[in-house]
Protein backbone atom coordinates (compact mmCIF):
# COMPACT_ATOMS: atom_id res chain seq x y z
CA UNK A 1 6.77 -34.39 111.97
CA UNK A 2 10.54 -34.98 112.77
CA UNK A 3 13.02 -34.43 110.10
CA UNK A 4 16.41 -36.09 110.36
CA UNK A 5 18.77 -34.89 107.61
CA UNK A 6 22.22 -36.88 107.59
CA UNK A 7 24.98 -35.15 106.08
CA UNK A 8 27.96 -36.93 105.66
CA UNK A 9 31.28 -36.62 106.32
CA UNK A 10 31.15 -33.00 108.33
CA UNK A 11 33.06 -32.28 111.32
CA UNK A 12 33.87 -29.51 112.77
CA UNK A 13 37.34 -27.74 112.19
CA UNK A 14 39.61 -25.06 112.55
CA UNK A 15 37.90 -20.91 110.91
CA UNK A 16 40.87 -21.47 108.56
CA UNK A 17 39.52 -21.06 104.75
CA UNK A 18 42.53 -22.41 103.58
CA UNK A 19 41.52 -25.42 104.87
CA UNK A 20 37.70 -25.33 105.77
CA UNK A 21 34.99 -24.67 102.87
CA UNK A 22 32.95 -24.18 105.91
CA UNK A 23 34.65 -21.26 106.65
CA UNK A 24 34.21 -19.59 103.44
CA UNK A 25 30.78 -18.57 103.92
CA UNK A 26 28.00 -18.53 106.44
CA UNK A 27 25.80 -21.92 105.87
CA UNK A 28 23.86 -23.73 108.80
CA UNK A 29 27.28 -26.30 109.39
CA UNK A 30 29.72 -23.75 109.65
CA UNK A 31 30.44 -24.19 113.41
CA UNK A 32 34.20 -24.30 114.56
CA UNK A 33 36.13 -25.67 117.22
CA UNK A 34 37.31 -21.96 118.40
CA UNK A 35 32.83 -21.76 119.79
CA UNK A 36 32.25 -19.07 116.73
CA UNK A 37 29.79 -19.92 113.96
CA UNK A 38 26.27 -18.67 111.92
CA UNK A 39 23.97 -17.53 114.30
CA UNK A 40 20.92 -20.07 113.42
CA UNK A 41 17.66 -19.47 112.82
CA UNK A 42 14.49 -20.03 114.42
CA UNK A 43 15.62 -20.60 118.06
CA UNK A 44 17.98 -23.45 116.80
CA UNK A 45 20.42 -25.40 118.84
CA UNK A 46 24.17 -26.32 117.87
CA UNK A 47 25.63 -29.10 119.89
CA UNK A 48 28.62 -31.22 118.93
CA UNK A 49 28.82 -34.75 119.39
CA UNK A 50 31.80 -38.04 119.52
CA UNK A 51 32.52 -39.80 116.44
CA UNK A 52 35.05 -42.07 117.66
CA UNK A 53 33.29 -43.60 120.30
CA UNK A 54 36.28 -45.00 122.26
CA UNK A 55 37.78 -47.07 119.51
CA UNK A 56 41.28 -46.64 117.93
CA UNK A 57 41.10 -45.25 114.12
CA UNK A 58 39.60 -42.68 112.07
CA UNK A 59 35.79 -43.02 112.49
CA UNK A 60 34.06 -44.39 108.93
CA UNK A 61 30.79 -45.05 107.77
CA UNK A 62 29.64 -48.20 108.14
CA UNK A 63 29.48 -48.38 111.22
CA UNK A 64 29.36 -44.21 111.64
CA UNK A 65 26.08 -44.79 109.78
CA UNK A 66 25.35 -48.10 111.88
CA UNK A 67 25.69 -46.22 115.12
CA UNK A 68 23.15 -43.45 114.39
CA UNK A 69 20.81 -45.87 113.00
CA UNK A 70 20.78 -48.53 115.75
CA UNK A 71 21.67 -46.84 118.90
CA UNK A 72 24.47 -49.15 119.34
CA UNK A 73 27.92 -48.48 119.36
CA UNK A 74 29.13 -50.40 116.02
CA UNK A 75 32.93 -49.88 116.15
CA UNK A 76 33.25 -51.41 119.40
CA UNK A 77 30.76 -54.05 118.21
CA UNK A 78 33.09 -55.47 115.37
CA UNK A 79 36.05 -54.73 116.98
CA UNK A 80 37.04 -51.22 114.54
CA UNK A 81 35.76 -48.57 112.12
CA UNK A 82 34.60 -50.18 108.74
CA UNK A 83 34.47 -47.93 105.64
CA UNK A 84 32.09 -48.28 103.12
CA UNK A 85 29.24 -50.82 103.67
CA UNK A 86 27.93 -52.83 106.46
CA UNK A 87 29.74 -56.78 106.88
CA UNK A 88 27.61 -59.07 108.07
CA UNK A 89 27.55 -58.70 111.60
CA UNK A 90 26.60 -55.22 111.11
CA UNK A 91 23.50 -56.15 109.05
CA UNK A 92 22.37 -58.35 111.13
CA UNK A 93 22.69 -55.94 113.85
CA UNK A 94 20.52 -53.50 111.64
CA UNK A 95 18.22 -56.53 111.17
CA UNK A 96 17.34 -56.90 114.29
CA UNK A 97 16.84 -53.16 116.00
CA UNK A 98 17.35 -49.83 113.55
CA UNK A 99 15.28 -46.85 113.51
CA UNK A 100 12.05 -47.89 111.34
CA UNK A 101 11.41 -50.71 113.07
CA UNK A 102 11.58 -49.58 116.28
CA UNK A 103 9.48 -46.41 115.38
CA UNK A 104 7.39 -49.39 114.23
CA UNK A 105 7.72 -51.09 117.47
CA UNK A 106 6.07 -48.01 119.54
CA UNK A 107 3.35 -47.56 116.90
CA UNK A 108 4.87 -44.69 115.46
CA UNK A 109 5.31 -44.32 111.70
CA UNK A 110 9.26 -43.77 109.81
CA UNK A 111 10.09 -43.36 106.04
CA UNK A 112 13.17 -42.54 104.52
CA UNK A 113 13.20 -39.98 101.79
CA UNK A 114 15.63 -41.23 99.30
CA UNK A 115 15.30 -42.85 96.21
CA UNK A 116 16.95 -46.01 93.87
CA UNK A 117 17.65 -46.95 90.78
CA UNK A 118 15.54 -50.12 89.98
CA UNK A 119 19.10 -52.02 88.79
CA UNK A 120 20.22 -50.91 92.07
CA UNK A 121 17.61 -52.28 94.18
CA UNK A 122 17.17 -55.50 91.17
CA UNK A 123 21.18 -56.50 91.95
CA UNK A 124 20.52 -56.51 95.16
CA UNK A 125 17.53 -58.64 95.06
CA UNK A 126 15.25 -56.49 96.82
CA UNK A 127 12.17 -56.03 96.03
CA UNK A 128 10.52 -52.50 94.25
CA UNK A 129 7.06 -51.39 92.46
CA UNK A 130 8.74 -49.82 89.40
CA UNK A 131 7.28 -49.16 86.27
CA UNK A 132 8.88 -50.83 83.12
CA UNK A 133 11.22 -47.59 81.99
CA UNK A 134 14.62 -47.07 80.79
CA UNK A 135 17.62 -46.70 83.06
CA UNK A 136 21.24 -46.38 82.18
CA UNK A 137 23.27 -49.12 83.27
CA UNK A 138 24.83 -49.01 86.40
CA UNK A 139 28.34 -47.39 87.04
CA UNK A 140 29.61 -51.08 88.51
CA UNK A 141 28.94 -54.24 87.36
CA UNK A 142 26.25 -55.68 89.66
CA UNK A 143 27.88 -58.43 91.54
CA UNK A 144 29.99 -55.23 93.50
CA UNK A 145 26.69 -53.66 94.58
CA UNK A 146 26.70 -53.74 97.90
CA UNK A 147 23.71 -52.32 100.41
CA UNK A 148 24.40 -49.34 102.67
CA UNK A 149 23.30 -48.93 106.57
CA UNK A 150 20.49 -47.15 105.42
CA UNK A 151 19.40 -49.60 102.95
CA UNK A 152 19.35 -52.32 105.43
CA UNK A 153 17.33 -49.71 107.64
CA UNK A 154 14.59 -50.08 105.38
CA UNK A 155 14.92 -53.28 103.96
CA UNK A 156 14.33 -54.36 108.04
CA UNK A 157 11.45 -52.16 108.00
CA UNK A 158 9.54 -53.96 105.79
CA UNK A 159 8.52 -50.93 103.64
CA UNK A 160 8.67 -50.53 100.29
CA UNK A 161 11.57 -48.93 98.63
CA UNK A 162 11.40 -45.32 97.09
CA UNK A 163 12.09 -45.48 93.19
CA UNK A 164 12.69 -42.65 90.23
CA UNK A 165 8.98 -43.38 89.59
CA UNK A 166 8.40 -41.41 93.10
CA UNK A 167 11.52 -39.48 92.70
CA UNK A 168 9.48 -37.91 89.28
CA UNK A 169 6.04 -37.47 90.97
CA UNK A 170 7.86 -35.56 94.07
CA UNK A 171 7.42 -38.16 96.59
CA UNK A 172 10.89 -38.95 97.18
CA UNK A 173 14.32 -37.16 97.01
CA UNK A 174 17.76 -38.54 95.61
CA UNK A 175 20.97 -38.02 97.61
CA UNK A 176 22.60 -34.70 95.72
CA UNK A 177 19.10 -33.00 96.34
CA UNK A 178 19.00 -31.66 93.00
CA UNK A 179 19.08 -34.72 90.95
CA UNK A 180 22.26 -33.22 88.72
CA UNK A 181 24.19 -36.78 89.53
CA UNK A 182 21.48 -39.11 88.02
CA UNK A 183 20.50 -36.48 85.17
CA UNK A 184 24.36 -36.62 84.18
CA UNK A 185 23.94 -40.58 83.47
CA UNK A 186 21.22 -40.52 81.65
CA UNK A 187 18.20 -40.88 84.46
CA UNK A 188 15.15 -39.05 83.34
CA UNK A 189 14.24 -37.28 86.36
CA UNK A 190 13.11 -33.59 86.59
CA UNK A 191 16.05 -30.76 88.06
CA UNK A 192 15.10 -29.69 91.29
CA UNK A 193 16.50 -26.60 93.17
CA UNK A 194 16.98 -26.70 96.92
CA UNK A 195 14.19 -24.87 97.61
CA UNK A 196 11.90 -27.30 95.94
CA UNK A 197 13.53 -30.52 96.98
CA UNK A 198 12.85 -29.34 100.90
CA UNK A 199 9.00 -28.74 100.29
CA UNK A 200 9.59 -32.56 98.62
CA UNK A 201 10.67 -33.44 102.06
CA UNK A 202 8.48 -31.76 104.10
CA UNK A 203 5.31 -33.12 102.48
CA UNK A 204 6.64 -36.96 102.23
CA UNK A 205 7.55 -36.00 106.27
CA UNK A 206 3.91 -34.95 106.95
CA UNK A 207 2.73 -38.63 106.07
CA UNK A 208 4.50 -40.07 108.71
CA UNK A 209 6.24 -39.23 112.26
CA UNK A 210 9.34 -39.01 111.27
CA UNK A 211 11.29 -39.09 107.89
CA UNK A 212 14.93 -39.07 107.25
CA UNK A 213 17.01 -38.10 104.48
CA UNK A 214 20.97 -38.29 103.98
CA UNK A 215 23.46 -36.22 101.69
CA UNK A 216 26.41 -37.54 100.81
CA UNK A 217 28.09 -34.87 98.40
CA UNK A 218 30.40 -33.34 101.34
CA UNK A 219 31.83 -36.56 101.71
CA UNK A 220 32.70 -36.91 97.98
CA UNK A 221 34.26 -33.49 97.96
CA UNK A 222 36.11 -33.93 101.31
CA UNK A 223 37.97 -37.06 99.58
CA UNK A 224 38.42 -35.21 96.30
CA UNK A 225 40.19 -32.08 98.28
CA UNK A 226 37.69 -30.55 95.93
CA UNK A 227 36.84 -26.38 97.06
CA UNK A 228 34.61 -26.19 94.61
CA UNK A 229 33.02 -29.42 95.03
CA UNK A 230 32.52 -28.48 98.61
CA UNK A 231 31.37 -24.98 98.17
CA UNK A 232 28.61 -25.87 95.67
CA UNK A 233 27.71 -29.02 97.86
CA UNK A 234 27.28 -26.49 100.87
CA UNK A 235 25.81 -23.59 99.52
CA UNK A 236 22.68 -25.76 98.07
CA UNK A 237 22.43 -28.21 101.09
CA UNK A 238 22.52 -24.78 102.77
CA UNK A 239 19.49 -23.57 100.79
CA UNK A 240 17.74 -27.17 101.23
CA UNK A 241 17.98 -27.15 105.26
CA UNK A 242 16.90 -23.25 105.63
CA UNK A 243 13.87 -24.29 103.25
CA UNK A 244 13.42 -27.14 105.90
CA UNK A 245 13.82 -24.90 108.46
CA UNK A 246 12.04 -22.24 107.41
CA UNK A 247 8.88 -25.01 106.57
CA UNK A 248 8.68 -26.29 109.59
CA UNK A 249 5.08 -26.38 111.82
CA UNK A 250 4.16 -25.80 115.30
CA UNK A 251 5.30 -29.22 117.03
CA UNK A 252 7.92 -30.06 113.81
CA UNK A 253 11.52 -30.85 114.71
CA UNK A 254 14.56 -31.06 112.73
CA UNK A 255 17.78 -32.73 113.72
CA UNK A 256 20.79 -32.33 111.25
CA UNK A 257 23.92 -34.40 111.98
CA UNK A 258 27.05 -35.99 110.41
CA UNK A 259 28.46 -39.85 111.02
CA UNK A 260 32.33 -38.60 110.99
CA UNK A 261 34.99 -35.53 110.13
CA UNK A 262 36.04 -35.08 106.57
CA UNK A 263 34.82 -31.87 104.62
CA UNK A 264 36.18 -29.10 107.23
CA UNK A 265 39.52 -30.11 106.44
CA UNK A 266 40.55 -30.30 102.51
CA UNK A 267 44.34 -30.82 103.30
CA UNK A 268 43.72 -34.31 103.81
CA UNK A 269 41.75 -36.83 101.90
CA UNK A 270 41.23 -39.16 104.80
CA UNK A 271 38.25 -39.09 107.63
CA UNK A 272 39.36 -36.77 111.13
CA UNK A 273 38.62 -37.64 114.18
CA UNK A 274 37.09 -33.96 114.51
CA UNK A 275 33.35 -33.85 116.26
CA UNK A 276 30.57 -33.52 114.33
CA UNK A 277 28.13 -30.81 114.22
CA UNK A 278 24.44 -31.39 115.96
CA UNK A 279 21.52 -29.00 114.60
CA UNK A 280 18.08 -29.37 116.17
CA UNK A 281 15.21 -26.73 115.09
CA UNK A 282 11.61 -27.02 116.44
CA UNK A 283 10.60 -29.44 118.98
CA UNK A 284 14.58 -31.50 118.40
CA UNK A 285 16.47 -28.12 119.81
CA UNK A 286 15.99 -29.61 123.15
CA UNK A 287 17.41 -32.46 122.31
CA UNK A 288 20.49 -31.06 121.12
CA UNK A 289 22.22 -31.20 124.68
CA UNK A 290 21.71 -34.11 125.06
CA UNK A 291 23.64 -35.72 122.51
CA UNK A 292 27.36 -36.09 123.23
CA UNK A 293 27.82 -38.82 120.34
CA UNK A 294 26.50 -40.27 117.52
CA UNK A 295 25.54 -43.11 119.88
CA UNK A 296 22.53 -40.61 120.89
CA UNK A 297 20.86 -40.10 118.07
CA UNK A 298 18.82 -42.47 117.59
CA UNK A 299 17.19 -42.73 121.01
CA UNK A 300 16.57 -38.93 120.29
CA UNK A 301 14.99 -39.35 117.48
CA UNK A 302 12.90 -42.08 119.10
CA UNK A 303 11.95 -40.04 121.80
CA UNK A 304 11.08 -37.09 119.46
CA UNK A 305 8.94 -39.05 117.56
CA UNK A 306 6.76 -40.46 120.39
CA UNK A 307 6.15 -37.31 122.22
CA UNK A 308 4.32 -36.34 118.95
């Protein structure tokens, strides 16, 4: 099994705390431009790669998230960093080459771990096997749903969509890990600690070659300014990848990236064009030198998941 754990909007910045909630304590990410950072475990690998990619502007995450997901470089594609979601020339891009289909395509076997809301995946007009059951309405009316990379990913695949109804059984994970965000609304899906959402992952990975999972509360805290946001963010992602880590088997890998800067510096609210951290455990800390930019990640992974 491969793991690929996407953690977004993490660069790596200066060892000032004032500045860096990576710097306030010891977590897996906390790397710095100065070469110190945690010691990591297991024989792990810390590389740092280019989230620019040549193109003018502060790097953003549709195509940050494009990029790592495709292989291609999507700035340059359209012409600039695009915030937010995909346009159309970067779904069709996804459409036509992204990571689950061509794991597919050499007979090896992707999933990605997360999980929607039925109105999520209904206003987008894709299709799901959910079972008739309450949900809160959405936080946006649904004509301003709009699909991330990822989505796209797996819409392309052709698999079907994880839902709360796996999300409560423990076959799929939502995007804070814990499942605080969705229980807040009104979602009835069980807490989960760290701990417990990494075994989650680490049995939905054992199904397949390679599964992939993505984080998005450093981002939210990095535009917030929020400490405390980004302290509580990191200390239980911190928890969740060293439960990963810790889980993994003789031939597992696990590769931990970010698509752009943000988090390590709170005295902006905007994206930096900082580098972003690379983590490989396993059978993907060999891969770590070989990824100078977000542009290598996927071919990694590809290559990870056929030598298994």
């Amino acid at each position: 099994m491969i793991a690929f754990v996407l953690v977004d909007g993490v660069g790596i910045g200066s060892r000032d705390p004032g500045r860096n909630p990576l710097a306030r304590a010891q977590t897996l990410l906390s790397h710095f431009t100065d070469g110190a950072g945690t010691q990591l475990p297991r024989g792990g690998v810390v590389g740092a790669a280019d989230a620019c990619l040549g193109v003018e502007g502060r790097p953003q995450s549709a195509t940050g998230h494009t990029t790592l997901l495709t292989g291609v470089n999507a700035s340059a594609h359209i012409g600039m960093h695009l915030l937010g979601f995909p346009n159309e020339a970067l779904r069709q891009l996804i459409a036509e080459r992204s990571l689950f289909r061509d794991l597919a395509a050499l007979g090896r076997s992707g999933t990605y771990a997360n999980s929607y809301r039925c109105l999520y995946l209904d206003a987008l007009g894709l299709p799901h096997r959910c079972v008739e059951a309450y949900e809160p309405p959405l936080p946006v009316p649904a004509r301003r749903i709009r699909p991330s990379a990822s989505t796209c990913a797996v819409k392309a695949s052709g698999q079907p969509f994880r839902t709360f109804d796996d999300l409560r059984r423990g076959e799929a994970l939502y995007h804070d890990i814990t499942n605080e965000q969705p229980i807040g609304v009104g979602c009835d899906v069980p807490r989960r600690a760290p701990r417990e959402a990494a075994e989650v992952l680490l049995d939905v990975g054992r199904q397949h070659d390679l599964v992939m999972f993505e984080f998005f509360r450093t981002d939210e805290a990095g535009h917030a300014q929020d400490f405390d946001a980004a302290e509580l963010a990191l200390a239980e992602l911190d928890e969740f990848l060293r439960t990963v880590v810790a889980g993994l088997r003789e031939g597992d890998g696990l590769l931990v990236t970010s698509d752009h800067g943000n988090l390590e510096d709170l005295s902006i609210r905007q994206h930096t064009l900082a580098q972003v951290p690379v983590l490989g455990f396993g059978t993907a800390a060999g891969a770590v030198d070989g990824i100078g930019s977000i542009l290598d990640v996927h071919p990694a992974l590809l290559r990870l998941a056929a030598a298994r």
